[in-house]
Protein backbone atom coordinates (compact mmCIF):
# COMPACT_ATOMS: atom_id res chain seq x y z
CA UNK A 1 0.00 0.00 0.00
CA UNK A 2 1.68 3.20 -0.89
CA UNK A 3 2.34 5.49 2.09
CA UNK A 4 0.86 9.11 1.37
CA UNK A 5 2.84 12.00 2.83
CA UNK A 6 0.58 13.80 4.74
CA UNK A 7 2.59 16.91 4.77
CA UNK A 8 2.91 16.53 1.07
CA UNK A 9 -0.93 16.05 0.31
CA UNK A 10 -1.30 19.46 2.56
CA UNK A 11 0.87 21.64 0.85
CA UNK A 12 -0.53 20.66 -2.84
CA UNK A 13 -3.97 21.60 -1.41
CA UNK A 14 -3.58 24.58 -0.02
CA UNK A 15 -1.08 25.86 -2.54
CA UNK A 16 -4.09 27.93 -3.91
CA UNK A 17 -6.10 30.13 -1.70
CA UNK A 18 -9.46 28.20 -0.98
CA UNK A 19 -10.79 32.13 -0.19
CA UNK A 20 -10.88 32.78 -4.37
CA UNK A 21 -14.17 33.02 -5.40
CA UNK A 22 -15.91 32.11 -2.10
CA UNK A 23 -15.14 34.79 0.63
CA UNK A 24 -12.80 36.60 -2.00
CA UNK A 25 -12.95 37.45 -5.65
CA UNK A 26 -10.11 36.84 -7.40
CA UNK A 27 -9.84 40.47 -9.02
CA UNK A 28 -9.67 41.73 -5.22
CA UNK A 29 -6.45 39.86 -5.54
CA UNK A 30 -5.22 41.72 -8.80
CA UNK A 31 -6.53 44.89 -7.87
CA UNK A 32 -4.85 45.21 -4.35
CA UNK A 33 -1.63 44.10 -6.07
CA UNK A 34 -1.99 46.38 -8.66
CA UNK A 35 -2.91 49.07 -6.09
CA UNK A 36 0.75 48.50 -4.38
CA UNK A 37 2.55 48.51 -7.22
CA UNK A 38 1.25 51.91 -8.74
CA UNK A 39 1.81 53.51 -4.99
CA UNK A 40 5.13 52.36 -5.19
CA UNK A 41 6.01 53.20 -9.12
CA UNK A 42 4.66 56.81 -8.11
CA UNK A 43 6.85 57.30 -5.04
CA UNK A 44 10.03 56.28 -6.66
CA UNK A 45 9.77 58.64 -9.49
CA UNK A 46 8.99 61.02 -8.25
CA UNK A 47 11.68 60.24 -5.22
CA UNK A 48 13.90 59.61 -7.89
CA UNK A 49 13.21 63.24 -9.71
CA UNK A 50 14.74 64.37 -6.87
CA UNK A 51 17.11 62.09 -5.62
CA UNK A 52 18.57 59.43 -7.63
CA UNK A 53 17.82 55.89 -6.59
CA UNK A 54 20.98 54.26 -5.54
CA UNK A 55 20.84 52.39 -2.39
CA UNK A 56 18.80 49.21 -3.02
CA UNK A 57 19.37 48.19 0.46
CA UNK A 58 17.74 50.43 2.25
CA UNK A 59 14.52 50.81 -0.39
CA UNK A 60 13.84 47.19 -0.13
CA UNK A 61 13.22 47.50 3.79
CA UNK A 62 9.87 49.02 2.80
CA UNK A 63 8.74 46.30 0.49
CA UNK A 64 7.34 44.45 3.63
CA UNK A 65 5.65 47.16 4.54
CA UNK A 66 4.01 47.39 1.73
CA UNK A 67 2.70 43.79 1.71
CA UNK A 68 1.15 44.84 4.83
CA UNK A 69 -0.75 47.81 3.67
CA UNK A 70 -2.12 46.14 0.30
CA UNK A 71 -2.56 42.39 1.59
CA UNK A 72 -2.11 41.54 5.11
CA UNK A 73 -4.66 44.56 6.16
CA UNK A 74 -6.15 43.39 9.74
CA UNK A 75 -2.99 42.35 11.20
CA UNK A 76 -2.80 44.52 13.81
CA UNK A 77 -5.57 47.15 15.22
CA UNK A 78 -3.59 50.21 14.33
CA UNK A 79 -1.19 49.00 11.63
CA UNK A 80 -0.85 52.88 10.67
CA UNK A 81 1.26 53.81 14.46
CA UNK A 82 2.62 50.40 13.55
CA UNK A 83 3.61 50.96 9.95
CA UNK A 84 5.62 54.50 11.25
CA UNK A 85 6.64 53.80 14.51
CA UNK A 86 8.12 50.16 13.94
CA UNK A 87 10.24 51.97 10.92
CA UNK A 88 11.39 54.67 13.38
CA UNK A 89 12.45 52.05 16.21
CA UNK A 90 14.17 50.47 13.06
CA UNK A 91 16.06 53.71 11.59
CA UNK A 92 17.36 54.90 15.17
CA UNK A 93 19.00 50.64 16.13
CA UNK A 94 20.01 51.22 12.94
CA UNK A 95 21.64 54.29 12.92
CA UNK A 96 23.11 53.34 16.27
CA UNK A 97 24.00 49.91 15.67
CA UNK A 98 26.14 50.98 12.50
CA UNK A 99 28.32 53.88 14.21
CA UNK A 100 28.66 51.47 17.21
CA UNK A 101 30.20 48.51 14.98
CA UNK A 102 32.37 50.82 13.06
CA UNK A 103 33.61 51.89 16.39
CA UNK A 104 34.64 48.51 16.95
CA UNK A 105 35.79 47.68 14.04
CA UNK A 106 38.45 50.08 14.22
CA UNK A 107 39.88 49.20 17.50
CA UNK A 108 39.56 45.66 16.04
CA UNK A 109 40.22 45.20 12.79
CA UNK A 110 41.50 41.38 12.78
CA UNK A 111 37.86 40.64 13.87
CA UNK A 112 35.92 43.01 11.81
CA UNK A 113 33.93 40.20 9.82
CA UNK A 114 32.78 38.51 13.42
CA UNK A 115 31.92 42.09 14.67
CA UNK A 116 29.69 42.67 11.53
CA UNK A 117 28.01 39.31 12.16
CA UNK A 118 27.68 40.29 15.58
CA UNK A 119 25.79 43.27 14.94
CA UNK A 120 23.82 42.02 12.10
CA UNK A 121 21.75 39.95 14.52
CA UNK A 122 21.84 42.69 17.26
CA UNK A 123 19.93 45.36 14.72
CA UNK A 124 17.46 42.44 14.75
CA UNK A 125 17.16 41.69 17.66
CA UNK A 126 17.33 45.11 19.30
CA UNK A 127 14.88 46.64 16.90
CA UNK A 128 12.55 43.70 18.10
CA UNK A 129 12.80 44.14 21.50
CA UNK A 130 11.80 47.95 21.53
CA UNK A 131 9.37 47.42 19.34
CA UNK A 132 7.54 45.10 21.59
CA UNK A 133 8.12 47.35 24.57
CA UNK A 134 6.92 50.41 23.13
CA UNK A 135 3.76 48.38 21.05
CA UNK A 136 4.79 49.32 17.84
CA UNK A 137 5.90 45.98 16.72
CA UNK A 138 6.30 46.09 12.68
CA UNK A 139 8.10 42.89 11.49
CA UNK A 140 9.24 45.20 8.65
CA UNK A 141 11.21 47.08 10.85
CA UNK A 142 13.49 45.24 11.65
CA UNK A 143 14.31 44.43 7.99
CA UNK A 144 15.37 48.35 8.17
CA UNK A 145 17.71 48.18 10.73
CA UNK A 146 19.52 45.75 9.57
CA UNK A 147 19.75 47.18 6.49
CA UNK A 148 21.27 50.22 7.89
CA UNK A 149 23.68 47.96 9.93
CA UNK A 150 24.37 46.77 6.17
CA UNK A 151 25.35 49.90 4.30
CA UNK A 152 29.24 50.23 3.72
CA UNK A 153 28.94 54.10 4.21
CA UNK A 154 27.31 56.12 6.76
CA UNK A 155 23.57 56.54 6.72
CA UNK A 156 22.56 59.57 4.97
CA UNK A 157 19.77 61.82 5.67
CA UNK A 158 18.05 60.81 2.39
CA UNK A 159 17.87 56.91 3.47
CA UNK A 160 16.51 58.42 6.66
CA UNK A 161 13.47 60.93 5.10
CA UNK A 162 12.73 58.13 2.58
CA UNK A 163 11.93 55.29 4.71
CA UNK A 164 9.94 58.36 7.07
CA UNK A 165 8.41 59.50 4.08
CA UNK A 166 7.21 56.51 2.47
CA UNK A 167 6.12 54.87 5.70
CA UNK A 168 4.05 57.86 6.35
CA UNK A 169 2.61 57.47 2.82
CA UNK A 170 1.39 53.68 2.94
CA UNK A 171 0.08 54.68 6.84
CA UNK A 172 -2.26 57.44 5.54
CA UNK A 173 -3.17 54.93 2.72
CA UNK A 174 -3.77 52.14 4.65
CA UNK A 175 -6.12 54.04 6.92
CA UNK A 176 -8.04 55.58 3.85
CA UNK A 177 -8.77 52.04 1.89
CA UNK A 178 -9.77 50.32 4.74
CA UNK A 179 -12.18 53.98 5.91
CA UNK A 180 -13.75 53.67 2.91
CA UNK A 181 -13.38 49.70 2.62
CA UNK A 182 -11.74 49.63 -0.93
CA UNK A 183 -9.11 47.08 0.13
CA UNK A 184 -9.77 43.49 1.55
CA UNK A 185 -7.78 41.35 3.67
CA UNK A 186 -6.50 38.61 1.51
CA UNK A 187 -5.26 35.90 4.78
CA UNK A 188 -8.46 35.73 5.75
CA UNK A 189 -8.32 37.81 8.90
CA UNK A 190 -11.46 39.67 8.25
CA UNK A 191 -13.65 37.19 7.99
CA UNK A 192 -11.74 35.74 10.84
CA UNK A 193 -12.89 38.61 13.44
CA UNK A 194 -16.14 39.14 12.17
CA UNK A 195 -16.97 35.62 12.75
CA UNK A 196 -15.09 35.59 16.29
CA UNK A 197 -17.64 38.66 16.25
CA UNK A 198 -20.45 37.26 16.31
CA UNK A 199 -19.78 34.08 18.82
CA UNK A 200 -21.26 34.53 22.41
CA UNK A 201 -19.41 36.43 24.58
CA UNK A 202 -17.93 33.77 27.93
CA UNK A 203 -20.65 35.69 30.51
CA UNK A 204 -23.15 35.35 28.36
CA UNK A 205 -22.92 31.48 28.00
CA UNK A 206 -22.52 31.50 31.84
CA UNK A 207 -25.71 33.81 32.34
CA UNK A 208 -27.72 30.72 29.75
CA UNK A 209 -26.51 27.67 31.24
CA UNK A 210 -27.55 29.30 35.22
CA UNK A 211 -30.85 29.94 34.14
């Protein structure tokens, strides 16, 4: 009797979402995609009208965020605060991480490469840590600190103001599209709560099963 992999048998049936074209039309899918991709295409020309683009890096520490805005909507309550405050606790472990290892690095330089390495996983995990203490936690943010801990010169004002900038920009548009519900949640987590929603509350099942 062949043996059936049941790890196997899940992945090839949920390799498509089972929400497309029951909870979820499949041109949400294309539109919200589409939606991210124009936001983006608009904010780097006209970034780049005025500053060249030249630090892939540091412009690819957004792109998370931007999955967040477009797809993931309902992951968190207040993903706007999120969206700008995670990528501020991310710019300033950055910032700090980088001067800090450079600092090392030249009072060491024999162990330079285990210094980077070092600090590449501090910028993570610092940047994760404050986030969770100050409730701003923004997976994406982290992804920018260590990108700042990455650069081979010192951060720049312009990597700074972009990441602010932009962040600001998919916060405001985030909180629009869902106000005026033009954007869906495409894991699932809306339809998630507002079933949650409407299961009785624990006291009220109590209050039932006394009487």
């Amino acid at each position: 009797m062949p043996y059936n992999n049941p790890l196997k048998l899940s992945f090839w049936q949920n390799l498509i979402d089972k929400k497309i074209g029951r909870t979820v039309k499949l041109i949400a899918y294309f539109k919200q995609s589409i939606m991210a991709t124009i936001t983006m295409l608009i904010f780097f020309l006209v970034w780049n009208y005025f500053s060249p683009i030249h630090n892939q890096v540091i412009f690819s520490a957004i792109a998370s965020s931007t999955f967040l805005t477009f797809i993931s909507t309902s992951i968190y309550d207040s993903l706007a605060r999120k969206i700008i405050g995670g990528q501020i606790i991310g710019i300033l472990v950055g910032i700090g991480l980088w001067r800090l290892m450079h600092y090392f690095a030249a009072h060491f330089p024999a162990q330079e490469n285990e210094i980077y390495i070092v600090f590449l996983s501090l910028s993570a995990g610092l940047s994760l840590f404050f986030m969770a203490i100050f409730n701003m936690e923004h997976p994406p943010g982290a992804g920018t600190a260590m990108a700042f801990v990455f650069k081979p010169i010192s951060p720049v004002v312009n990597d700074v103001m972009f990441i602010l900038i932009c962040a600001t920009i998919l916060a405001i548009t985030h909180t629009l599209l869902k106000k005026y519900r033009i954007i869906k949640d495409l894991e699932g987590r809306d339809a998630r709560t507002e079933f949650l929603g409407k299961l009785p509350k624990t006291s009220e099942v109590l209050e039932k099963s006394e009487k």
